[in-house]
PDB file of N, CA and C in Angstrom:
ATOM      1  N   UNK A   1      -6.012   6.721  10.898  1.00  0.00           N
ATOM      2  CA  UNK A   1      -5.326   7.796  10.238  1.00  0.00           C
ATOM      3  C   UNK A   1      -5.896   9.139  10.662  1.00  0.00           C
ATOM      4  N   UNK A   2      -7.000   9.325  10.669  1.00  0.00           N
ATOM      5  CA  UNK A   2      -7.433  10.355  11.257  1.00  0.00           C
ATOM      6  C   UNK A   2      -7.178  11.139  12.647  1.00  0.00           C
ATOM      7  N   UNK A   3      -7.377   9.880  13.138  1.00  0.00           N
ATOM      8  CA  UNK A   3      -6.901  10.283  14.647  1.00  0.00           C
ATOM      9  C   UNK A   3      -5.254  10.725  14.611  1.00  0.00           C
ATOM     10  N   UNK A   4      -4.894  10.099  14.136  1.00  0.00           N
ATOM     11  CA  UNK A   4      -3.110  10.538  13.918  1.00  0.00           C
ATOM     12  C   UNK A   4      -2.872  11.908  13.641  1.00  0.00           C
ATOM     13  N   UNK A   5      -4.070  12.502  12.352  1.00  0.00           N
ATOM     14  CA  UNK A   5      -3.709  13.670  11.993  1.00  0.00           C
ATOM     15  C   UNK A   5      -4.615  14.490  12.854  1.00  0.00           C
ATOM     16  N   UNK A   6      -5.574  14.175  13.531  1.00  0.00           N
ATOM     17  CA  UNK A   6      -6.508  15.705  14.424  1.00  0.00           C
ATOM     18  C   UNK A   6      -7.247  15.745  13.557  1.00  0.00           C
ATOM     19  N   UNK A   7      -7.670  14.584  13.049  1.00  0.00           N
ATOM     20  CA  UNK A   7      -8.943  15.102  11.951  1.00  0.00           C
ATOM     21  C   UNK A   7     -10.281  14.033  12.459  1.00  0.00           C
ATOM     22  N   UNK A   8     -11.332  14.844  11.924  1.00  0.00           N
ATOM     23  CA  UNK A   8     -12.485  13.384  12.192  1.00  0.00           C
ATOM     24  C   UNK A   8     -12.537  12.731  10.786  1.00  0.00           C
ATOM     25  N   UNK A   9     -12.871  12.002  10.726  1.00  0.00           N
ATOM     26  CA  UNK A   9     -13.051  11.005  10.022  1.00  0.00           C
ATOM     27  C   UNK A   9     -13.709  11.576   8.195  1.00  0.00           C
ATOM     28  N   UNK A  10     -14.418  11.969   8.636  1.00  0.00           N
ATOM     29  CA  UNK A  10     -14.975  13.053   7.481  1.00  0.00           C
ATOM     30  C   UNK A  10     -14.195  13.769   6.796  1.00  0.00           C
ATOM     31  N   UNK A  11     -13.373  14.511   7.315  1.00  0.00           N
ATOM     32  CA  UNK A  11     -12.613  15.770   7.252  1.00  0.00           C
ATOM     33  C   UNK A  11     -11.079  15.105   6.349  1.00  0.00           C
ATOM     34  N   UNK A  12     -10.755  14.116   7.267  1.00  0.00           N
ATOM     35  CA  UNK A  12      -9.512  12.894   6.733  1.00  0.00           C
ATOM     36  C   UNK A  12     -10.221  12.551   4.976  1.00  0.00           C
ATOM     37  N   UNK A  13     -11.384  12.076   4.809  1.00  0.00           N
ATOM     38  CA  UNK A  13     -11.674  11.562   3.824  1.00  0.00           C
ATOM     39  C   UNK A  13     -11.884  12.391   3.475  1.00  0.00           C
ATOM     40  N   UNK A  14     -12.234  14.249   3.566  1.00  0.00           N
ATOM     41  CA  UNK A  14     -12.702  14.651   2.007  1.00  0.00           C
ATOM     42  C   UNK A  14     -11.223  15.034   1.611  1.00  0.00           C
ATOM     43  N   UNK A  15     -10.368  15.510   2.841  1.00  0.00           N
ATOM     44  CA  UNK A  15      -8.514  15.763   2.212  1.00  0.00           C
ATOM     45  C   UNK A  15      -7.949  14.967   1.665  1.00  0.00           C
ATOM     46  N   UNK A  16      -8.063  13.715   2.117  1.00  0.00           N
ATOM     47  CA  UNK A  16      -7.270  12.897   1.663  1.00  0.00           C
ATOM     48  C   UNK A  16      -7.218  11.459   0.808  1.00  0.00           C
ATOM     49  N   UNK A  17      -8.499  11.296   1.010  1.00  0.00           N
ATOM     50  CA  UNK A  17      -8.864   9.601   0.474  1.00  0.00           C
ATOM     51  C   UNK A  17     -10.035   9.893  -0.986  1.00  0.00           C
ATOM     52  N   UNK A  18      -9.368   9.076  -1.770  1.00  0.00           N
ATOM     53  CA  UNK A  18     -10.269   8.532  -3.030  1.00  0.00           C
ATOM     54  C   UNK A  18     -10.663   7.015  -2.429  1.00  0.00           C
ATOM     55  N   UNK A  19     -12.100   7.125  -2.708  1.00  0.00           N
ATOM     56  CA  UNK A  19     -12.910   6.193  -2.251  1.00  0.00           C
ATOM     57  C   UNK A  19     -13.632   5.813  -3.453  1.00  0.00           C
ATOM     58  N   UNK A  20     -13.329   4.436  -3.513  1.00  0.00           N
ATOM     59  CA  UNK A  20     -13.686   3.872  -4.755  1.00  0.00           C
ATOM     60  C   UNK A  20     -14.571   2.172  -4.150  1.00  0.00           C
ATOM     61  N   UNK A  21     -15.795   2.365  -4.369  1.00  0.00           N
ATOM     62  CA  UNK A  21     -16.696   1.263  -3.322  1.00  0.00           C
ATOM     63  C   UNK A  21     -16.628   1.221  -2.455  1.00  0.00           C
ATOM     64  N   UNK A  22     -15.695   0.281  -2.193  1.00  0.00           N
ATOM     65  CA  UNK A  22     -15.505   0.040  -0.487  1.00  0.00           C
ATOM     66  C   UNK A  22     -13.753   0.438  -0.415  1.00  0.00           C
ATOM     67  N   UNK A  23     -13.083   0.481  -1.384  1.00  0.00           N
ATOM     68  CA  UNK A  23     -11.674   0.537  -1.223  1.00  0.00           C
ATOM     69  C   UNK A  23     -10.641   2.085  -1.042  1.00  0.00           C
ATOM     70  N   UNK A  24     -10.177   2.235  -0.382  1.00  0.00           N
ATOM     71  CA  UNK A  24      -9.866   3.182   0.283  1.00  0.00           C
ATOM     72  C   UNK A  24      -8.330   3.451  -0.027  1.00  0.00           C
ATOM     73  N   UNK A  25      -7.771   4.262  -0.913  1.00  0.00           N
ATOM     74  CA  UNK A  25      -6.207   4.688  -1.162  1.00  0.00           C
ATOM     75  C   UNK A  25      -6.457   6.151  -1.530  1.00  0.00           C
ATOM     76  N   UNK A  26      -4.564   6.667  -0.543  1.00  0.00           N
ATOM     77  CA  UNK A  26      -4.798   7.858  -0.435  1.00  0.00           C
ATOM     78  C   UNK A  26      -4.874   8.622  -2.189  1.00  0.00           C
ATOM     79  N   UNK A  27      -5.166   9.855  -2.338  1.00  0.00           N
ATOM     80  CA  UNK A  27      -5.100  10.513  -3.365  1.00  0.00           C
ATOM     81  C   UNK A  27      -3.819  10.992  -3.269  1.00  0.00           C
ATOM     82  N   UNK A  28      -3.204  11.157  -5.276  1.00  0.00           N
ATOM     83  CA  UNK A  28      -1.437  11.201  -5.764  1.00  0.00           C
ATOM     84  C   UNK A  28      -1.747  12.816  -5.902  1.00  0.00           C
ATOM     85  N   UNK A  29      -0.657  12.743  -5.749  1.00  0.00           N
ATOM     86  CA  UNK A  29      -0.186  14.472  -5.987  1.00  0.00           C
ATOM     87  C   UNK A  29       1.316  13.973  -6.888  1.00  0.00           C
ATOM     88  N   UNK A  30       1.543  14.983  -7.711  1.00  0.00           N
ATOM     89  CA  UNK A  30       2.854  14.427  -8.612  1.00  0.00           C
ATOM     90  C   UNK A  30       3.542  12.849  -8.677  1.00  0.00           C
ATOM     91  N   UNK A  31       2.587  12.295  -8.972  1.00  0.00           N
ATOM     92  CA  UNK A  31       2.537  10.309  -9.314  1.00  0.00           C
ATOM     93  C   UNK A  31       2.927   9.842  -7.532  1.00  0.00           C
ATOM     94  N   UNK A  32       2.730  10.395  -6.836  1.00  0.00           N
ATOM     95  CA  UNK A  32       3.118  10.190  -5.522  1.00  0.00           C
ATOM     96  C   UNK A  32       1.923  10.241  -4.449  1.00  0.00           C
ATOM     97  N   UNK A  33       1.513   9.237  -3.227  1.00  0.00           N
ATOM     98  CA  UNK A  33       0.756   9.422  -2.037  1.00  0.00           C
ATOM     99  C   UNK A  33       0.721  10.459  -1.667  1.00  0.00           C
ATOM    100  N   UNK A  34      -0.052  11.173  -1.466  1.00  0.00           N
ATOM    101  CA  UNK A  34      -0.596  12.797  -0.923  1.00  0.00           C
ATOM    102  C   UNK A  34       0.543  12.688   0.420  1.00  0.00           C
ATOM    103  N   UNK A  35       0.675  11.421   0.987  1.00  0.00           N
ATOM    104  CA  UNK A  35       1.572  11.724   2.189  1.00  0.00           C
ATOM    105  C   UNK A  35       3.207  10.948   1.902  1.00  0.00           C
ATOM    106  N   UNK A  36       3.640  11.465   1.275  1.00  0.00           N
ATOM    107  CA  UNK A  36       5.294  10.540   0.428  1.00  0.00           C
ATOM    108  C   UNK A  36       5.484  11.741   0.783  1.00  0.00           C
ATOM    109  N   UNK A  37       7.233  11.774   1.444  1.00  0.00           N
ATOM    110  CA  UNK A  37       7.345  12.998   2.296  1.00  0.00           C
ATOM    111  C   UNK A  37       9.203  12.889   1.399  1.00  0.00           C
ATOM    112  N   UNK A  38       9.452  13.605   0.610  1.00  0.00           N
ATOM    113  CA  UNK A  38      10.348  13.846  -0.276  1.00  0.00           C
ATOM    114  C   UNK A  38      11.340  13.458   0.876  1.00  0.00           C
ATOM    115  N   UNK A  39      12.164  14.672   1.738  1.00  0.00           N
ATOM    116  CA  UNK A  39      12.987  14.197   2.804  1.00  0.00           C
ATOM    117  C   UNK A  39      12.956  13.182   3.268  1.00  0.00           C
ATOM    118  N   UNK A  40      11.507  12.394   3.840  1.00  0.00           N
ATOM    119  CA  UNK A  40      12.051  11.521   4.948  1.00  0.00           C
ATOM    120  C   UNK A  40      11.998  10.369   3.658  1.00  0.00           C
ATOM    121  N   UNK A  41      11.545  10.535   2.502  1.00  0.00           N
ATOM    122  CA  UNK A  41      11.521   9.466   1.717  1.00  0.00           C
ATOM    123  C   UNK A  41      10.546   8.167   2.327  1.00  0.00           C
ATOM    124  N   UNK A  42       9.318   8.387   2.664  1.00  0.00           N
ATOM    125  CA  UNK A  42       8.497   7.627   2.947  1.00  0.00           C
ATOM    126  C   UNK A  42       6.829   8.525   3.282  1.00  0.00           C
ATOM    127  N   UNK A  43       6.523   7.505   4.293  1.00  0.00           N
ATOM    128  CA  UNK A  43       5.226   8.059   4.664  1.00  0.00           C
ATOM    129  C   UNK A  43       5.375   9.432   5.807  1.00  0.00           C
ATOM    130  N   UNK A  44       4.675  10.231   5.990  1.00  0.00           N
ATOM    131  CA  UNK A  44       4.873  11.023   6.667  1.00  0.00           C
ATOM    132  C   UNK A  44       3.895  10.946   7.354  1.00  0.00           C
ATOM    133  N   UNK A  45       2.721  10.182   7.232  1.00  0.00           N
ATOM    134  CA  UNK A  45       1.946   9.570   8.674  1.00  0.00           C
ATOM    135  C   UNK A  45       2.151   8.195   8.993  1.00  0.00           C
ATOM    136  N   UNK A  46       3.295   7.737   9.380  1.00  0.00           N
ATOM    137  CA  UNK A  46       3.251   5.846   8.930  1.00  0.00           C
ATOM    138  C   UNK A  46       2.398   5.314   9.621  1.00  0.00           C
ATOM    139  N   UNK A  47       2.746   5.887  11.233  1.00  0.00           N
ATOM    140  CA  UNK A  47       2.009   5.704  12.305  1.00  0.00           C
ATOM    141  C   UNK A  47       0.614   5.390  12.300  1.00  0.00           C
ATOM    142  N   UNK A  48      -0.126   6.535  11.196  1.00  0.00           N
ATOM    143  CA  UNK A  48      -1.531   6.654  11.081  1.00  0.00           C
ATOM    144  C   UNK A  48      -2.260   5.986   9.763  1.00  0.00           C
ATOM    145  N   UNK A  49      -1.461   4.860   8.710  1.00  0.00           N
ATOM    146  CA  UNK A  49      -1.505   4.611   7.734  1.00  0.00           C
ATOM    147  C   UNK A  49      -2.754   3.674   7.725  1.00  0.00           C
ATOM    148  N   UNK A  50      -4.045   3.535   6.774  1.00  0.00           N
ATOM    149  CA  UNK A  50      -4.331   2.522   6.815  1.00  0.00           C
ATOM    150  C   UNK A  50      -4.060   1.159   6.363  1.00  0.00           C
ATOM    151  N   UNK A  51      -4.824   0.048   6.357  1.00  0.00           N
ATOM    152  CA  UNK A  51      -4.199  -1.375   6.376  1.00  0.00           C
ATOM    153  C   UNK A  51      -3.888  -1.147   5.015  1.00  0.00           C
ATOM    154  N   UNK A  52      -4.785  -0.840   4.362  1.00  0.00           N
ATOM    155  CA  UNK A  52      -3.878  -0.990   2.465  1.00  0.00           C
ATOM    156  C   UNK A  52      -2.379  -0.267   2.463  1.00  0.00           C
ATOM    157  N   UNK A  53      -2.633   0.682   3.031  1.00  0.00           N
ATOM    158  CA  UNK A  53      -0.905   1.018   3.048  1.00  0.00           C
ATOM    159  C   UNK A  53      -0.129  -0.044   3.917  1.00  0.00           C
ATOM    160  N   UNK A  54      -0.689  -0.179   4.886  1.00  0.00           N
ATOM    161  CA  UNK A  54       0.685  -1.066   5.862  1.00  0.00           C
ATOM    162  C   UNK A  54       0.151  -2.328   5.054  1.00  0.00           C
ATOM    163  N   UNK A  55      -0.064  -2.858   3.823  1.00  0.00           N
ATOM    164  CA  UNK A  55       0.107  -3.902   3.070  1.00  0.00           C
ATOM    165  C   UNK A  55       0.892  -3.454   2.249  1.00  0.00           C
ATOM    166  N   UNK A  56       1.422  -2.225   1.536  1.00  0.00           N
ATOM    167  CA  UNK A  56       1.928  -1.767   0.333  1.00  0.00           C
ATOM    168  C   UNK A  56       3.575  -2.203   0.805  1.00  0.00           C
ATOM    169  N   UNK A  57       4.113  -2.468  -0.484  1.00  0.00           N
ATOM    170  CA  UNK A  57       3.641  -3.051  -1.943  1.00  0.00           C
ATOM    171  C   UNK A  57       3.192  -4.122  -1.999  1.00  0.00           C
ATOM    172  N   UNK A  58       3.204  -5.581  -1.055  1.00  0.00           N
ATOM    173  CA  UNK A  58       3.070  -6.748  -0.962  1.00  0.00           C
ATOM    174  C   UNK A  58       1.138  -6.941  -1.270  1.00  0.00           C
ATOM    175  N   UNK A  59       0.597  -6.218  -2.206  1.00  0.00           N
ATOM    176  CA  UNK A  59      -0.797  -6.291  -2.601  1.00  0.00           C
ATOM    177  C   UNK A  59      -1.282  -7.428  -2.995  1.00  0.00           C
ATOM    178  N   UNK A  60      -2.240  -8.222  -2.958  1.00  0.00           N
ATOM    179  CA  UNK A  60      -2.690  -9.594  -3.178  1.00  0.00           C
ATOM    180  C   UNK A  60      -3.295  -9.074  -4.851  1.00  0.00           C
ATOM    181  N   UNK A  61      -3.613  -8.222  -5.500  1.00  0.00           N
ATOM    182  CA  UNK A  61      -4.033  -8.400  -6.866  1.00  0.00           C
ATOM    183  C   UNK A  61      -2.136  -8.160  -7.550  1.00  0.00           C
ATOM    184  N   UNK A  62      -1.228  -8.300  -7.310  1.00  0.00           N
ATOM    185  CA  UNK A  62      -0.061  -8.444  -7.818  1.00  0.00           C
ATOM    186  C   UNK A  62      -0.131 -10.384  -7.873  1.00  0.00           C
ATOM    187  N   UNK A  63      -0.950 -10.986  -7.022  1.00  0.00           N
ATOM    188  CA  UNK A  63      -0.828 -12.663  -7.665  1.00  0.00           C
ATOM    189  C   UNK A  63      -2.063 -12.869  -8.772  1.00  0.00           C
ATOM    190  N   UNK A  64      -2.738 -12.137  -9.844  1.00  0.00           N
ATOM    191  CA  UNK A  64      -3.480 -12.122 -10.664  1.00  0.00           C
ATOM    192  C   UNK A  64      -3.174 -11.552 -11.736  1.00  0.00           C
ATOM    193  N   UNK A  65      -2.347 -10.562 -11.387  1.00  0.00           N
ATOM    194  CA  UNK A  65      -2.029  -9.573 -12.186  1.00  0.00           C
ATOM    195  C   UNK A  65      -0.911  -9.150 -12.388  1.00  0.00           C
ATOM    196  N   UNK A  66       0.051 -10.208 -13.801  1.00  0.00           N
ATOM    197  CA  UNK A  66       1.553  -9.474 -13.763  1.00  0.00           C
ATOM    198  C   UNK A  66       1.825  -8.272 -14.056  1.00  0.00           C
ATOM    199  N   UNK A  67       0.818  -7.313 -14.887  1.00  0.00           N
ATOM    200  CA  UNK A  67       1.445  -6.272 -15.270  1.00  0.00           C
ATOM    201  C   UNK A  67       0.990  -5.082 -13.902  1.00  0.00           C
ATOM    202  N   UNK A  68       0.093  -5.581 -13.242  1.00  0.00           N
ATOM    203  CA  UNK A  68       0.187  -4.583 -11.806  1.00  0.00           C
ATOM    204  C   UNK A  68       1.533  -5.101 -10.971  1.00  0.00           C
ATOM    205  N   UNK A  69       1.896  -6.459 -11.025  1.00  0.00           N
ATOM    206  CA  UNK A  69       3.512  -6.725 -10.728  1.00  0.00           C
ATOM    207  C   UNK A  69       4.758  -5.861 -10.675  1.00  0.00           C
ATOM    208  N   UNK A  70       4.126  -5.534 -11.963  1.00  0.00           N
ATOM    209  CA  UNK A  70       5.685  -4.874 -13.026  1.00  0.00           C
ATOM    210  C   UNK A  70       5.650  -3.117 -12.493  1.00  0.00           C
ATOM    211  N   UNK A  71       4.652  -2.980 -12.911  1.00  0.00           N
ATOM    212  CA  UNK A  71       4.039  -1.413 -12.263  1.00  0.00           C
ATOM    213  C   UNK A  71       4.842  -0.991 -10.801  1.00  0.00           C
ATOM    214  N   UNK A  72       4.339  -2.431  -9.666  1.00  0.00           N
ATOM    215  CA  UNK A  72       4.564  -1.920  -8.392  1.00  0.00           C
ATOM    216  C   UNK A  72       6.055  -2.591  -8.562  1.00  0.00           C
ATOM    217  N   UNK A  73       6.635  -3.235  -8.989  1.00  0.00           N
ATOM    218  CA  UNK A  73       7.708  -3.168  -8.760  1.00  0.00           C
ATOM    219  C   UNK A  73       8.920  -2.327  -9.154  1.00  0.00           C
ATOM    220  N   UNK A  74       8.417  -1.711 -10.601  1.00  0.00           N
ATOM    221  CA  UNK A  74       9.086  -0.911 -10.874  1.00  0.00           C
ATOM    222  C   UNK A  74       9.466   0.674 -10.130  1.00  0.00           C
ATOM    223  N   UNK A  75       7.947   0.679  -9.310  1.00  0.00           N
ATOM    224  CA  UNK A  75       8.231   1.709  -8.311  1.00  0.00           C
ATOM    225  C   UNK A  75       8.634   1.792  -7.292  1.00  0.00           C
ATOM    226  N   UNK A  76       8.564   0.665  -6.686  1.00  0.00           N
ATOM    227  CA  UNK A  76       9.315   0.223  -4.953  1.00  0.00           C
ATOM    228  C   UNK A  76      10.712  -0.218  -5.174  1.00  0.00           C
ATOM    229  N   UNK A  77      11.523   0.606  -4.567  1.00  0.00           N
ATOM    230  CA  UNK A  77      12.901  -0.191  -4.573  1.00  0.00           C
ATOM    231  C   UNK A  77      12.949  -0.286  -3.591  1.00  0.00           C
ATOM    232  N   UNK A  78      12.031  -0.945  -2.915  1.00  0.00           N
ATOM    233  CA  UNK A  78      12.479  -2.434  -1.744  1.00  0.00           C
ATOM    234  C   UNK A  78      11.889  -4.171  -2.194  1.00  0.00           C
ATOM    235  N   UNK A  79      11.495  -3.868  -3.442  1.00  0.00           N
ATOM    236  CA  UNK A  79      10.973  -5.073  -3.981  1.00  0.00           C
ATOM    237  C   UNK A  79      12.251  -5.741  -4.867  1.00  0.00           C
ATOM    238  N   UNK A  80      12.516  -6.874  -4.497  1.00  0.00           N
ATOM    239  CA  UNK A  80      13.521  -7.489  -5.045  1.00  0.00           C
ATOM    240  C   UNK A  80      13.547  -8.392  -6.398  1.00  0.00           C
ATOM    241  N   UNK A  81      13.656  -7.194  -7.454  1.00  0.00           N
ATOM    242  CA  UNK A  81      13.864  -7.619  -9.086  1.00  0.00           C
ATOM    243  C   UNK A  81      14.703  -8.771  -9.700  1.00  0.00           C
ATOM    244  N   UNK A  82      15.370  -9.577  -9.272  1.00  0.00           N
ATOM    245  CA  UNK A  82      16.155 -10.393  -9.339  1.00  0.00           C
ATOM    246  C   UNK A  82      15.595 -11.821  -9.143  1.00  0.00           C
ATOM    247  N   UNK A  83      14.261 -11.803  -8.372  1.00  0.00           N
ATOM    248  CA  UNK A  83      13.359 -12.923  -8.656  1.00  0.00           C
ATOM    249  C   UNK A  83      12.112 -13.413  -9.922  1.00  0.00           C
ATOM    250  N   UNK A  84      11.883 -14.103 -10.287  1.00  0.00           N
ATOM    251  CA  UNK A  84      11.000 -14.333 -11.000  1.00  0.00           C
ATOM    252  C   UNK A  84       9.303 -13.923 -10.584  1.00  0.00           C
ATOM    253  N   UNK A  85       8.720 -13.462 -11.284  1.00  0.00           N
ATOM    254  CA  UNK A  85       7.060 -13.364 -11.033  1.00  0.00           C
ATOM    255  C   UNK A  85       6.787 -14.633 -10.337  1.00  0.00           C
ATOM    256  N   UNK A  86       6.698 -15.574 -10.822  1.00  0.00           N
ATOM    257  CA  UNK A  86       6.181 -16.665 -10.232  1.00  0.00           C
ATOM    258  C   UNK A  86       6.911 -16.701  -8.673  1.00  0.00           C
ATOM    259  N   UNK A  87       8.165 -16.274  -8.683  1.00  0.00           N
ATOM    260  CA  UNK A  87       9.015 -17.160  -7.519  1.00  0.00           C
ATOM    261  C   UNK A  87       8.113 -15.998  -5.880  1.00  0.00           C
ATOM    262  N   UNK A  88       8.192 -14.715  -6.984  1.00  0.00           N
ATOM    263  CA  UNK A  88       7.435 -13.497  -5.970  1.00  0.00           C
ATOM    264  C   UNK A  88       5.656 -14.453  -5.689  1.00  0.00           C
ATOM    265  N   UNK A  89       5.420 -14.794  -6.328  1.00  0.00           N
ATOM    266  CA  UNK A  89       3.656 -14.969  -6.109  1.00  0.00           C
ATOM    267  C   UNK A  89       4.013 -16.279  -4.919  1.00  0.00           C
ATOM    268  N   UNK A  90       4.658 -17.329  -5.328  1.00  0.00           N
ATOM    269  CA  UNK A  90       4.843 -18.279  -3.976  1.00  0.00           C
ATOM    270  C   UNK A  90       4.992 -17.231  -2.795  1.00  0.00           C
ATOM    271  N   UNK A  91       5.917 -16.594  -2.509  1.00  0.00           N
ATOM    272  CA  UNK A  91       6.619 -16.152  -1.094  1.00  0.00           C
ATOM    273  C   UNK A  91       5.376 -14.914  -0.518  1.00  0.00           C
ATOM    274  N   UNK A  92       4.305 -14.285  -2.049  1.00  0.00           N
ATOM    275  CA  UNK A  92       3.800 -13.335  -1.268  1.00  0.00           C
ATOM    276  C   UNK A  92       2.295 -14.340  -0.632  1.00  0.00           C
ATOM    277  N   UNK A  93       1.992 -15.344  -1.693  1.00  0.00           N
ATOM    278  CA  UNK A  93       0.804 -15.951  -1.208  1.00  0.00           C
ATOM    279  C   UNK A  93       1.388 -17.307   0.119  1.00  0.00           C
ATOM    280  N   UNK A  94       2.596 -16.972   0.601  1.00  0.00           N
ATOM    281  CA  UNK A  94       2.682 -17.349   1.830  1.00  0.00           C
ATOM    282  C   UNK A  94       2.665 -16.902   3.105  1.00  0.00           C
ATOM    283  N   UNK A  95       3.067 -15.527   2.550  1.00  0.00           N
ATOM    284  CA  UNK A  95       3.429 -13.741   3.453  1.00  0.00           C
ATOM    285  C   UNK A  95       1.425 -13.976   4.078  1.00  0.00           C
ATOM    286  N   UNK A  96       0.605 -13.921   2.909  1.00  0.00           N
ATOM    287  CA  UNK A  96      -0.743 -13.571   3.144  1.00  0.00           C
ATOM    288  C   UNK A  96      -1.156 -14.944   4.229  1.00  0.00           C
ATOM    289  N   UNK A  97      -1.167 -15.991   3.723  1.00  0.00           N
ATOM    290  CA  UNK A  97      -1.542 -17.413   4.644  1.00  0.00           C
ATOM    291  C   UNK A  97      -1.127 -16.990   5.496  1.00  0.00           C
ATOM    292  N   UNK A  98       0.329 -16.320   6.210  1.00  0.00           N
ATOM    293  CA  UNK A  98       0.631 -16.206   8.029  1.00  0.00           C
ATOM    294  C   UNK A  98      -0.789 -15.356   8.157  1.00  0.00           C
ATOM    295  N   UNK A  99      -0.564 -14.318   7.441  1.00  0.00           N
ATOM    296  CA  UNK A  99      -1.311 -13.059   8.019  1.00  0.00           C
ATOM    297  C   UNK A  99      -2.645 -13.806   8.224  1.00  0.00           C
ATOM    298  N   UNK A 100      -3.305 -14.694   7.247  1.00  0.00           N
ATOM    299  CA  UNK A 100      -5.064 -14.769   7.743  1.00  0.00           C
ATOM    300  C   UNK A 100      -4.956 -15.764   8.865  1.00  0.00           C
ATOM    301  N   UNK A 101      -3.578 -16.670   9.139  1.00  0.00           N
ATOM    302  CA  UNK A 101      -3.496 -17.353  10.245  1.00  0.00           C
ATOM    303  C   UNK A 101      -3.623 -16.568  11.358  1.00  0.00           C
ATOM    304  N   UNK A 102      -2.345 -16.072  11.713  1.00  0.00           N
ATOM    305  CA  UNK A 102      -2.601 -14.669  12.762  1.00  0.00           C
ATOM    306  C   UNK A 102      -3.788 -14.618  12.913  1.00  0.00           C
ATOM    307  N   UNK A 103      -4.584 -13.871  12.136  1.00  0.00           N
ATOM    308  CA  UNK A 103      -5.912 -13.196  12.265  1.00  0.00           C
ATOM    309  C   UNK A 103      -6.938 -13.637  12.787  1.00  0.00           C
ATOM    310  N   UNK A 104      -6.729 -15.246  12.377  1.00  0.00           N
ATOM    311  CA  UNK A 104      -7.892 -15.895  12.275  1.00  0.00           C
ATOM    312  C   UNK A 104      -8.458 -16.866  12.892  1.00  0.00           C
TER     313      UNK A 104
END
């Protein structure tokens, strides 16, 4: 992400990132990602996003946690409401198994 924006690494994190231990999400400005770009209606660095974003919304504490479920789903309308919690936790804890396959 940094590199995307012309920033070093430092500079990226004191603008932009709340750093909480080890976990890394950008800081909200009006209930929104510092980079949610009204017009284009998305990211306005996608390119430069880190992995927690290019995981968003499909988050692995949404299979622990229904009411972080409800939260992110109520805010993504690309998440498809018409399924059951449970039916979402099968398809996302299968989404994750490719990914650590891939990886791994």
């Amino acid at each position: 992400m940094a590199a995307a924006l012309g920033l070093s690494e430092e500079e990226a994190r004191e603008r932009y990132w709340r750093v909480t231990g080890n976990v890394v999400q950008m800081k909200v400005v009006e209930g929104h990602c510092i980079f949610y770009d009204d017009v284009l209606q998305g990211c306005s660095v996608h390119e430069g996003r880190p992995e927690r974003c290019r995981e968003w919304p499909l988050h692995p504490s949404m299979l622990h946690d229904h009411n972080n479920y409800l939260t992110i789903t109520e805010s993504c309308p690309g998440l498809n409401k018409e399924i059951s919690y449970e039916e979402f936790c099968k398809k996302l804890e299968l989404i994750l198994q490719k990914k650590a396959t891939a990886e791994g």
